[in-house]
C-alpha atoms as a PDB file:
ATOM      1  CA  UNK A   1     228.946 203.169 -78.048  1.00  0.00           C
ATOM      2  CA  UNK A   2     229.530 207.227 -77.697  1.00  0.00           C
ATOM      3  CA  UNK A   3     228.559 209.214 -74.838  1.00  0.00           C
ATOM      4  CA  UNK A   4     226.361 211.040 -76.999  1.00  0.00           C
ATOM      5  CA  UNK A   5     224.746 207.250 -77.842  1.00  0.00           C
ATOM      6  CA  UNK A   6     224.146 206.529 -74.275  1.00  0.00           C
ATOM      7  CA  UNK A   7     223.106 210.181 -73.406  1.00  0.00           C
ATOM      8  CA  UNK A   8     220.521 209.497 -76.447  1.00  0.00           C
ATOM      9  CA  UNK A   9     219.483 206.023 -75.304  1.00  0.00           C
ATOM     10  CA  UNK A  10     216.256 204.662 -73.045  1.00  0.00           C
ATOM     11  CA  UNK A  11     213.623 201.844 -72.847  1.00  0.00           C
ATOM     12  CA  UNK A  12     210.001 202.330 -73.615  1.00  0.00           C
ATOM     13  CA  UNK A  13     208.116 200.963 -70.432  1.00  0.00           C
ATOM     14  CA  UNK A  14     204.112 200.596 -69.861  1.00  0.00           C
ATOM     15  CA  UNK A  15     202.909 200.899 -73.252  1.00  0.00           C
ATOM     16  CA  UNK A  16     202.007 198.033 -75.989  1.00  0.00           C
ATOM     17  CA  UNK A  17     201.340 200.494 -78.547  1.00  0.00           C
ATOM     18  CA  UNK A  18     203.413 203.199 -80.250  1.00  0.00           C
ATOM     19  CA  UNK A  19     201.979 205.871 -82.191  1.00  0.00           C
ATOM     20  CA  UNK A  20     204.468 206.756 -84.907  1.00  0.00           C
ATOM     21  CA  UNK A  21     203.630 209.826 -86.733  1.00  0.00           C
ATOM     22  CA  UNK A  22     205.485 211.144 -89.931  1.00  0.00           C
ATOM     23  CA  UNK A  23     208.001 208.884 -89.472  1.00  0.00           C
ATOM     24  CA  UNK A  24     208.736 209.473 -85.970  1.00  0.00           C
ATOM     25  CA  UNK A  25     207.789 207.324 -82.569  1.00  0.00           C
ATOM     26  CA  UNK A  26     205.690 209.217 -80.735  1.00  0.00           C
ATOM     27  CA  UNK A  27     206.788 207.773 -76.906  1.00  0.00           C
ATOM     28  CA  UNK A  28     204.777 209.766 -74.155  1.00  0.00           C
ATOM     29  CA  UNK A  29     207.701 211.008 -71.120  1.00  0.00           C
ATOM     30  CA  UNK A  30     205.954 208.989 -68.368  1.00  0.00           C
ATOM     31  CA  UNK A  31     206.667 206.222 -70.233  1.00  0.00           C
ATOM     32  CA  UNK A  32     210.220 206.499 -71.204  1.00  0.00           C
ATOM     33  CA  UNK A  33     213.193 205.714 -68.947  1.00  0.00           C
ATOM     34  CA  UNK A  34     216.890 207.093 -69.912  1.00  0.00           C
ATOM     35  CA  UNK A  35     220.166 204.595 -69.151  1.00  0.00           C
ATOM     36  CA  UNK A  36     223.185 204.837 -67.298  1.00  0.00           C
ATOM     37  CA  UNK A  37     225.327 202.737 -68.250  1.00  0.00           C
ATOM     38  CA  UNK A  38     225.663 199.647 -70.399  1.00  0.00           C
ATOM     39  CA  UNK A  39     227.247 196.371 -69.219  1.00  0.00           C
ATOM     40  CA  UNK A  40     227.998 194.499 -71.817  1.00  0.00           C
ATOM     41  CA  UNK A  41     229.073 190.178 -71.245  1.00  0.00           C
ATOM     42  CA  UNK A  42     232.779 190.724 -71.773  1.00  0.00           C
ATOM     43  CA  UNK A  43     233.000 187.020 -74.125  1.00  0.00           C
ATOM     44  CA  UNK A  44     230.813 188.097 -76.207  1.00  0.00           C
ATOM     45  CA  UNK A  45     231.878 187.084 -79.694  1.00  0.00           C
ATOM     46  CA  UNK A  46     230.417 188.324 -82.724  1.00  0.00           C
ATOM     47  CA  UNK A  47     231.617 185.787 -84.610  1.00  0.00           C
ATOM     48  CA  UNK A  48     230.869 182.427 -82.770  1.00  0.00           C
ATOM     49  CA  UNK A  49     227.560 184.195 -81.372  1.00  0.00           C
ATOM     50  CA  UNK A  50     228.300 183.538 -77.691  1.00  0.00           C
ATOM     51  CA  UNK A  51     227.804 185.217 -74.278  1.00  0.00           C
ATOM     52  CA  UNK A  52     225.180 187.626 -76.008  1.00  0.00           C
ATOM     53  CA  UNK A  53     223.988 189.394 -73.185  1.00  0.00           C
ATOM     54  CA  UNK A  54     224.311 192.713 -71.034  1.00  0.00           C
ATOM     55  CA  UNK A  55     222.667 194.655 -68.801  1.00  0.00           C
ATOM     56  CA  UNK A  56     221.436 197.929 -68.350  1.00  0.00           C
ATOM     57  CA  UNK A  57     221.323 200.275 -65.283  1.00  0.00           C
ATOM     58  CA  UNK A  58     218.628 203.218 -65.452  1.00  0.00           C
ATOM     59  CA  UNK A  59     219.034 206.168 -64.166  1.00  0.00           C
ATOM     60  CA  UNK A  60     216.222 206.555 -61.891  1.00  0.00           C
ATOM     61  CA  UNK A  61     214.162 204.079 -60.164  1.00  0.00           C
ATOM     62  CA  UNK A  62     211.045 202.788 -61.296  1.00  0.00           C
ATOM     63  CA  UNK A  63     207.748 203.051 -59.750  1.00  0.00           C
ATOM     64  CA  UNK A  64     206.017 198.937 -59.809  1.00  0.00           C
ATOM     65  CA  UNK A  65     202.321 199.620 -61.806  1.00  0.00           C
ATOM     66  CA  UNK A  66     200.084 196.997 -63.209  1.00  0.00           C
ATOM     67  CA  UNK A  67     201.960 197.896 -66.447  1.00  0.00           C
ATOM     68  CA  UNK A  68     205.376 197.813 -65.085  1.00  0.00           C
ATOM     69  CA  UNK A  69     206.548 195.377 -62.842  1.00  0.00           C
ATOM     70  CA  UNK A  70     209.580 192.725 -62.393  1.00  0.00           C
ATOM     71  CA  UNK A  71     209.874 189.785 -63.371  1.00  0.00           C
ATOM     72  CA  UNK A  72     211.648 186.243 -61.758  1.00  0.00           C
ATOM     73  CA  UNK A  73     214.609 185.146 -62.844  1.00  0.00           C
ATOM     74  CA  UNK A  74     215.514 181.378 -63.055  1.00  0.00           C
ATOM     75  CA  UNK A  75     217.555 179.246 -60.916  1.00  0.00           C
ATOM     76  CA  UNK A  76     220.789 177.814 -62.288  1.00  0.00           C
ATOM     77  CA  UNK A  77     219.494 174.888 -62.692  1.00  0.00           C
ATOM     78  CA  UNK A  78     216.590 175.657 -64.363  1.00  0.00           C
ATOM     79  CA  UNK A  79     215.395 172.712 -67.242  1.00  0.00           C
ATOM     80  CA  UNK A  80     213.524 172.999 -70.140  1.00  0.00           C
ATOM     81  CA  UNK A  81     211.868 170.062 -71.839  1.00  0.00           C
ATOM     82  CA  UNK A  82     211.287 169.580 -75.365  1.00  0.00           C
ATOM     83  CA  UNK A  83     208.187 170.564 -76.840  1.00  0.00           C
ATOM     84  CA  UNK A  84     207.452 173.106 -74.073  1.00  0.00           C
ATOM     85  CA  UNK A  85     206.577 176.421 -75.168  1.00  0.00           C
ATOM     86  CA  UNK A  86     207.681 180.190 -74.588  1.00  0.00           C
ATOM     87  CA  UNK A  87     206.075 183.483 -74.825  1.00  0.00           C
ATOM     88  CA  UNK A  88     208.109 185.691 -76.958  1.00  0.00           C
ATOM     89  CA  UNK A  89     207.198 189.267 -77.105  1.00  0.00           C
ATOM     90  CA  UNK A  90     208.731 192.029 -79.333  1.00  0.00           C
ATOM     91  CA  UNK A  91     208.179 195.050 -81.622  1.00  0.00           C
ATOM     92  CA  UNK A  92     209.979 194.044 -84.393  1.00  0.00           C
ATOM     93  CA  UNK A  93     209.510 192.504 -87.871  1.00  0.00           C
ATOM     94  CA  UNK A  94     206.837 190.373 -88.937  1.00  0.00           C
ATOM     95  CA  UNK A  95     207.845 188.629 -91.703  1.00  0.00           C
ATOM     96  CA  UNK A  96     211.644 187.730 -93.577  1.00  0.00           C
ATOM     97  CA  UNK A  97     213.164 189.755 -95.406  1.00  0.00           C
ATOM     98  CA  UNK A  98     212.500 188.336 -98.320  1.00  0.00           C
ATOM     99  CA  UNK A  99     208.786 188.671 -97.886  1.00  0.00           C
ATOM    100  CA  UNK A 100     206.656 190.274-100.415  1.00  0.00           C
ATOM    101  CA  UNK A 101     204.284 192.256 -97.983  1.00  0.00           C
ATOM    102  CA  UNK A 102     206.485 195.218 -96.008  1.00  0.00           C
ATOM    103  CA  UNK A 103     206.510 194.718 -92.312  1.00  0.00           C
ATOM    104  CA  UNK A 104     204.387 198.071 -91.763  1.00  0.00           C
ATOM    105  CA  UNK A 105     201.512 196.639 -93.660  1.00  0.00           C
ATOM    106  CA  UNK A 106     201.056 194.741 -89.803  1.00  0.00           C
ATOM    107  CA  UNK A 107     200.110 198.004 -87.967  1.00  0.00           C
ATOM    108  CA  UNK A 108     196.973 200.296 -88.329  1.00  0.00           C
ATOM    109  CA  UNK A 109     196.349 203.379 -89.421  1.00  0.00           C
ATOM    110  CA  UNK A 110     193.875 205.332 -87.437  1.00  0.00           C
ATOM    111  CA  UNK A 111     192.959 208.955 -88.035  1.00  0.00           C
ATOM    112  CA  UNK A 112     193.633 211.007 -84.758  1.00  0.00           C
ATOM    113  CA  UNK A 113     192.839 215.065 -84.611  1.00  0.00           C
ATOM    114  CA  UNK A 114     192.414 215.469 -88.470  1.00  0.00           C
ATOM    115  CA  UNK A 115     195.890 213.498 -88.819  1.00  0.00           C
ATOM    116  CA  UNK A 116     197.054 210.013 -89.958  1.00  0.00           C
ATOM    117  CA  UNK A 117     198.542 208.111 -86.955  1.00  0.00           C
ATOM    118  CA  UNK A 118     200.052 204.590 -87.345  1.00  0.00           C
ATOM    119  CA  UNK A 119     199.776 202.643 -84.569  1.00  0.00           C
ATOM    120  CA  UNK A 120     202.480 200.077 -83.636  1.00  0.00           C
ATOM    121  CA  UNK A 121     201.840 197.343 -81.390  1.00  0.00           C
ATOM    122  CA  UNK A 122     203.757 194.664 -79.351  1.00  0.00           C
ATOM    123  CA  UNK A 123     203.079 191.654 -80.237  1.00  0.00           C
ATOM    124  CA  UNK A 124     203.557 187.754 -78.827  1.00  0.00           C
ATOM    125  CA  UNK A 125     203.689 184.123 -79.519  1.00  0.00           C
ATOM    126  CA  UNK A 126     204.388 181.050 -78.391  1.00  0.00           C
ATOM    127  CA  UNK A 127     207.313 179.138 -79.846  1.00  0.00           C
ATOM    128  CA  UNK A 128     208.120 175.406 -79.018  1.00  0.00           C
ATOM    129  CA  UNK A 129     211.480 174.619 -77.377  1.00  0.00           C
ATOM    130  CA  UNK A 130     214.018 172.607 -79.653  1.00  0.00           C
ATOM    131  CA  UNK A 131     216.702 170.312 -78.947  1.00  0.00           C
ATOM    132  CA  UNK A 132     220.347 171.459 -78.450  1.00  0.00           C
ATOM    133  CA  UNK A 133     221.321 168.606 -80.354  1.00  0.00           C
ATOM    134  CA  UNK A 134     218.973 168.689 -83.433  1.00  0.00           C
ATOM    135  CA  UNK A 135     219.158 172.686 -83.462  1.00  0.00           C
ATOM    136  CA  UNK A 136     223.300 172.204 -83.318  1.00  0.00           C
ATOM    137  CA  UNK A 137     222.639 170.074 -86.335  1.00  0.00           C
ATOM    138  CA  UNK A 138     220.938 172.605 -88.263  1.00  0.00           C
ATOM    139  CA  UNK A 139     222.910 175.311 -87.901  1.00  0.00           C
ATOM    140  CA  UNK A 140     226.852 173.461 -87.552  1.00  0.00           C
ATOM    141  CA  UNK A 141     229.040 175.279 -89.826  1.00  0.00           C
ATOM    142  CA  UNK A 142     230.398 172.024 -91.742  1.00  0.00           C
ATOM    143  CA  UNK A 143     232.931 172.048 -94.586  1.00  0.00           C
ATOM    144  CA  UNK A 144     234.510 169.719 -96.940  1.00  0.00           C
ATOM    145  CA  UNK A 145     238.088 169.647 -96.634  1.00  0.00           C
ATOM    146  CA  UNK A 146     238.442 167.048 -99.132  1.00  0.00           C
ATOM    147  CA  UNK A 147     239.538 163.412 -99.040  1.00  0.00           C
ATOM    148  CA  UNK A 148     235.976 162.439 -97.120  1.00  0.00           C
ATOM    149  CA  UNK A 149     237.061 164.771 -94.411  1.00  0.00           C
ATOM    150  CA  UNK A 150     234.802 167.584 -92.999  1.00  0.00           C
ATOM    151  CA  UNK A 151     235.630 170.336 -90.130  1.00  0.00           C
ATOM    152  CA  UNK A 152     232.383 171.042 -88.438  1.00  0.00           C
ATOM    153  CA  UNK A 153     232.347 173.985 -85.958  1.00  0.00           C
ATOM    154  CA  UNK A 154     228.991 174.061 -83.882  1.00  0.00           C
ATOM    155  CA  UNK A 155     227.529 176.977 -82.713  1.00  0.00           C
ATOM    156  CA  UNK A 156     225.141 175.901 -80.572  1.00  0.00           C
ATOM    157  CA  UNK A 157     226.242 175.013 -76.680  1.00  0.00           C
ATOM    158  CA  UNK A 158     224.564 175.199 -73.102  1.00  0.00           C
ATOM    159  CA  UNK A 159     224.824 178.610 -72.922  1.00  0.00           C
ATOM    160  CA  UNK A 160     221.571 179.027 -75.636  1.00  0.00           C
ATOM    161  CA  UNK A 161     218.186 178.009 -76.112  1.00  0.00           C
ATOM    162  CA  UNK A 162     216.412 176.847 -79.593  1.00  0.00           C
ATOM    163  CA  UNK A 163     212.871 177.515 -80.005  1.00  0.00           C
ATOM    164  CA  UNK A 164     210.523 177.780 -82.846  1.00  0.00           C
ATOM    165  CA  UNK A 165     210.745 176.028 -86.206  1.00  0.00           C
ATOM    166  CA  UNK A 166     206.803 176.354 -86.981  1.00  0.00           C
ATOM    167  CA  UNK A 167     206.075 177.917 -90.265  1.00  0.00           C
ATOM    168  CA  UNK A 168     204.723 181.302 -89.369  1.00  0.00           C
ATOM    169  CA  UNK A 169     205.604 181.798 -86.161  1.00  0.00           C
ATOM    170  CA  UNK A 170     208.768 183.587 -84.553  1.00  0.00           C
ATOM    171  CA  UNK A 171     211.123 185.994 -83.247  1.00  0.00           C
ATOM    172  CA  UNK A 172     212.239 188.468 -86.149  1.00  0.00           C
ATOM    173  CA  UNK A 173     214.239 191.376 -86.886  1.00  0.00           C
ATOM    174  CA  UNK A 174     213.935 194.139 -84.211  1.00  0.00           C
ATOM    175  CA  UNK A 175     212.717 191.591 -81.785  1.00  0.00           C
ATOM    176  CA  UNK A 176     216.767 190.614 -80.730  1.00  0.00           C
ATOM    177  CA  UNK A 177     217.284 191.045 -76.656  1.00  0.00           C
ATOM    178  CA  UNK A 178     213.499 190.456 -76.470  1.00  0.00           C
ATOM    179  CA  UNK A 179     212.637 188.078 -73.608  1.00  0.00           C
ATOM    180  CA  UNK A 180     211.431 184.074 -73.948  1.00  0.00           C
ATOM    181  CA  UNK A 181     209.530 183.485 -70.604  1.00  0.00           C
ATOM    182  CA  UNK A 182     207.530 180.599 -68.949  1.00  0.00           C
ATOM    183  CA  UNK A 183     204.819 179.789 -66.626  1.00  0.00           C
ATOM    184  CA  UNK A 184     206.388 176.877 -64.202  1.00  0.00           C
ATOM    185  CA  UNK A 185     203.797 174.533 -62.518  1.00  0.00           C
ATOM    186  CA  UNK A 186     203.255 177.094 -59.506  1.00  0.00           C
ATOM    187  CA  UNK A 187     202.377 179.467 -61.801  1.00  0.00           C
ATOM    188  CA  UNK A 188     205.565 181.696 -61.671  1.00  0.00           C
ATOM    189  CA  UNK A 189     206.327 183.868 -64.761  1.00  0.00           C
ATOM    190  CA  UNK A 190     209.638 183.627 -65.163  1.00  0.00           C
ATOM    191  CA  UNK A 191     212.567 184.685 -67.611  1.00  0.00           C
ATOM    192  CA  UNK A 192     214.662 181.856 -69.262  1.00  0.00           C
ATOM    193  CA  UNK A 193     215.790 183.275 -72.454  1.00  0.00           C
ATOM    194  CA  UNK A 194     216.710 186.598 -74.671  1.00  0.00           C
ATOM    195  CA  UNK A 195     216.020 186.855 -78.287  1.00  0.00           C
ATOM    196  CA  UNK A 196     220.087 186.393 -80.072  1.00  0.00           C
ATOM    197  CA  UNK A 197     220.117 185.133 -83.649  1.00  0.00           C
ATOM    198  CA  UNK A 198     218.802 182.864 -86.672  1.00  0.00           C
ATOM    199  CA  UNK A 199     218.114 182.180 -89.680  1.00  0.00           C
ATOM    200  CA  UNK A 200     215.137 183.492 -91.434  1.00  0.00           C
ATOM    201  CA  UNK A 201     211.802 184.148 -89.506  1.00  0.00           C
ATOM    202  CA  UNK A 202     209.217 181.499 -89.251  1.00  0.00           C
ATOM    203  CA  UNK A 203     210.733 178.779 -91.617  1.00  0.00           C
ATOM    204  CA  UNK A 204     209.596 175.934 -91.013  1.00  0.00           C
ATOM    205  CA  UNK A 205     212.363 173.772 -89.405  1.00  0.00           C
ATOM    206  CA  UNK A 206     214.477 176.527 -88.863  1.00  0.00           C
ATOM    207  CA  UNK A 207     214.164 177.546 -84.834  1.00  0.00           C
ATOM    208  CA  UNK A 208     215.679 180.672 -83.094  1.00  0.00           C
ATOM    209  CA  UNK A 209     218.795 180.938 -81.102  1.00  0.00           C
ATOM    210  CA  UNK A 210     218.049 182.357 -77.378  1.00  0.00           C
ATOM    211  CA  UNK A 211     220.258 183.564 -74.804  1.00  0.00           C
ATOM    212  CA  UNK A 212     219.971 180.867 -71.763  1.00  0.00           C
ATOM    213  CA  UNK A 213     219.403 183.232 -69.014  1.00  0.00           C
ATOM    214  CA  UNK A 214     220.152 180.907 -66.236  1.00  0.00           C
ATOM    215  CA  UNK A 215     223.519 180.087 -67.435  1.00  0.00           C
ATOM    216  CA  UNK A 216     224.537 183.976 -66.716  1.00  0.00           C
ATOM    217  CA  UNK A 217     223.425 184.499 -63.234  1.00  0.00           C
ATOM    218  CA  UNK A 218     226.493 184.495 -62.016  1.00  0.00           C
ATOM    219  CA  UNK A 219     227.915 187.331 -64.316  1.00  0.00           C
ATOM    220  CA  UNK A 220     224.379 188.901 -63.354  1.00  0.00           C
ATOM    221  CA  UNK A 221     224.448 188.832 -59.606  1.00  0.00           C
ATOM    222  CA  UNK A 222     228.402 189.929 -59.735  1.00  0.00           C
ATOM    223  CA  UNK A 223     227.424 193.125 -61.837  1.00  0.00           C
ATOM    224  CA  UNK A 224     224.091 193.957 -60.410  1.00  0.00           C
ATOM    225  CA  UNK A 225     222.158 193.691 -57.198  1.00  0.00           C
ATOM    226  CA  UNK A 226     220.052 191.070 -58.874  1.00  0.00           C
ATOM    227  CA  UNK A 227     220.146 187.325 -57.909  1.00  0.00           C
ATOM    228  CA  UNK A 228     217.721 183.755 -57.756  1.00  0.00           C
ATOM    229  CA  UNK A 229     216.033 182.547 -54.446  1.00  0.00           C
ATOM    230  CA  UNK A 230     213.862 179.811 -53.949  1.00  0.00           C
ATOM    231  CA  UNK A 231     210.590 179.161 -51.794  1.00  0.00           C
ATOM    232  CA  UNK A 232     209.989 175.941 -49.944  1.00  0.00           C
ATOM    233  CA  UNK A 233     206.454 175.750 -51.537  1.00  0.00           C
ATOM    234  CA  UNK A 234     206.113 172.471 -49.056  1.00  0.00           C
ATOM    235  CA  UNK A 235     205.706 174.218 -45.807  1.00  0.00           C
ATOM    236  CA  UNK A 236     202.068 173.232 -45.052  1.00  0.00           C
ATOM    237  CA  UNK A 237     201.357 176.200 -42.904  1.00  0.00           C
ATOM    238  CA  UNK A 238     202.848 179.861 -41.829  1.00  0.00           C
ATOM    239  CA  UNK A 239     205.295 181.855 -44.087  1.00  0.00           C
ATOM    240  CA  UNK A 240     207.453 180.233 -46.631  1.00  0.00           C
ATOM    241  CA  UNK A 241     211.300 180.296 -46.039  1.00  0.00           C
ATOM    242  CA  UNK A 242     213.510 181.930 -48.906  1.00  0.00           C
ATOM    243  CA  UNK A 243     216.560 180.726 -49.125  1.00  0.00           C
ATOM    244  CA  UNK A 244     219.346 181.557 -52.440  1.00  0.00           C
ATOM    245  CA  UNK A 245     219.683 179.016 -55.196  1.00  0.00           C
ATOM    246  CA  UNK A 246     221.847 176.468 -54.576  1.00  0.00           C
ATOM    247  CA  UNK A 247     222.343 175.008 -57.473  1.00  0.00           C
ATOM    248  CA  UNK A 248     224.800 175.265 -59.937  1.00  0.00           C
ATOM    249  CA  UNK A 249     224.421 175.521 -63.855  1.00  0.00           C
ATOM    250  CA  UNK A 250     223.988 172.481 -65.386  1.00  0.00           C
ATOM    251  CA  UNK A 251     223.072 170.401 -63.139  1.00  0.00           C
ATOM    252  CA  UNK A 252     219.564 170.161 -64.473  1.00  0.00           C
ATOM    253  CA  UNK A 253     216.961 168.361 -62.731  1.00  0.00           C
ATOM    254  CA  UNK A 254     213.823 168.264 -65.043  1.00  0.00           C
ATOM    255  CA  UNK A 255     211.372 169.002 -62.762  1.00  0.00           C
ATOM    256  CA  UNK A 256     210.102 172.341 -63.293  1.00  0.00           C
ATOM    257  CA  UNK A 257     207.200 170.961 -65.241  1.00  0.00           C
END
C-alpha cells in the first residue's frame, strides 16, 4: 500500500446505515476514524490462503459509546463445536456473482430534502460451524497424476474456521475481514473468527473459510497492547480474580458451550 493509500484510508464506526448519494458514501466525520499504520501477518500467502490477518492502529483514541465499544477476544484454547452458530456481520454483497438480481436492489431508496438517497445497511446472520475435516474435503485441491495416483494439497488447517453451507445464507463479497463472533454460556460476546475466502455465497454445501482468531494471539499480543485473560467465574462471593490465559493453541478443551 502507498502512503497516499494509508493517508486516504479509515474505518466507519457507530453507524449501521450508509447513505450513498450519487454514487458516493456519504460517512458523517464523527463517525469516521483515519489509520496509522497497517500490520499485516507476515505468512500470509496469497496463494495457499494462510495467516490472513492484520491489524490496524488508529490514529486517535476512541471514545467507548453504546455504538462503539470493544469486544473480547478468545483464549487460545478456545473450541468450537459443530453445529454451533456465528453471527456474521458485513456490508458487502448479497448474492453471487452470478446472480440475476444486482446486489443494490438490497438497499432502499428514500427521498431526503427533494433528493434520492440510497440507504445502505449492515446486515447479519447466523452461519453454522463446519468441520475442518469435511470442509478440507470440499475444498482439497486434488489432481490426477495418472496411473491411479492423485496429489491432493489441502487448504484447510487449524489456523481457519468453516461455517455456513445453508442455501441462502452467508458471508459475501465486501464482507472479507468481517468478524464471526459468539455468545459463550456466560454470556460473553466474543470474537473467534474473520471473514477470508470461499467459494460462491450461500451454496448450499459450500461453507466459508474464517480466520481462527485464537490461533493468532500470540502474533496479536506481540504487535499490539492487546491480549486474553480469564475470570474465575467460581468465586462464590467478592471480586473475581483475572488472571492471563494460560493455555496454549490447540489444546482445545470443548467446554465453552
Amino acid at each position: 500500500m502507498l502512503a497516499t493509500d494509508l493517508a486516504r484510508s479509515g474505518i466507519v464506526v457507530g453507524l449501521t446505515e450508509i447513505d450513498i448519494k450519487d454514487g458516493a458514501i456519504q460517512i458523517p466525520a464523527e463517525n469516521w476514524r483515519p489509520i496509522r499504520e497497517i500490520i499485516q501477518h507476515p505468512g500470509w500467502n496469497i496463494d495457499k490462503l494462510i495467516n490472513d490477518i492484520a491489524l490496524l492502529k488508529m490514529k486517535y483514541t476512541f471514545e467507548f459509546t453504546r455504538e462503539i465499544a470493544p469486544i473480547c477476544m478468545p483464549t487460545r484454547n478456545l473450541c468450537l463445536k459443530e453445529g454451533h452458530r456465528l453471527k456474521i456481520s458485513g456490508w458487502g454483497e448479497t448474492e453471487d456473482f452470478e446472480a440475476l438480481e444486482p446486489w443494490e436492489e438490497a438497499n432502499e431508496i428514500e427521498m431526503v430534502d427533494g433528493e434520492f438517497i440510497e440507504k445502505e445497511h449492515l446486515r447479519s446472520a447466523m452461519v453454522p460451524i463446519e468441520k475442518n475435516n469435511d470442509c478440507s474435503y470440499i475444498y482439497s485441491d486434488r489432481k490426477y497424476l495418472g496411473q491411479g495416483q492423485f496429489s491432493e494439497e489441502v487448504l484447510i488447517d487449524r489456523s481457519h474456521i468453516c461455517a455456513g453451507g445453508e442455501k441462502g445464507v452467508d458471508a459475501c463479497g465486501g464482507d472479507s475481514g468481517g468478524p464471526a463472533t459468539v455468545v459463550d454460556k456466560n454470556g460473553i460476546t466474543t470474537l473467534v473468527g474473520l471473514v477470508s475466502w470461499g467459494d460462491f455465497c450461500g451454496k448450499e454445501n459450500y461453507p466459508t473459510v474464517y480466520t481462527r482468531v485464537s490461533a493468532f494471539m500470540d502474533w496479536i499480543n506481540e504487535n499490539s497492547n492487546v491480549w486474553s485473560q480469564i475470570q474465575d467465574l467460581t468465586a462464590l462471593k467478592g471480586a473475581k480474580e483475572w488472571f492471563d490465559d494460560p493455555y496454549e493453541f490447540g489444546s482445545c478443551m470443548d467446554t465453552q458451550y
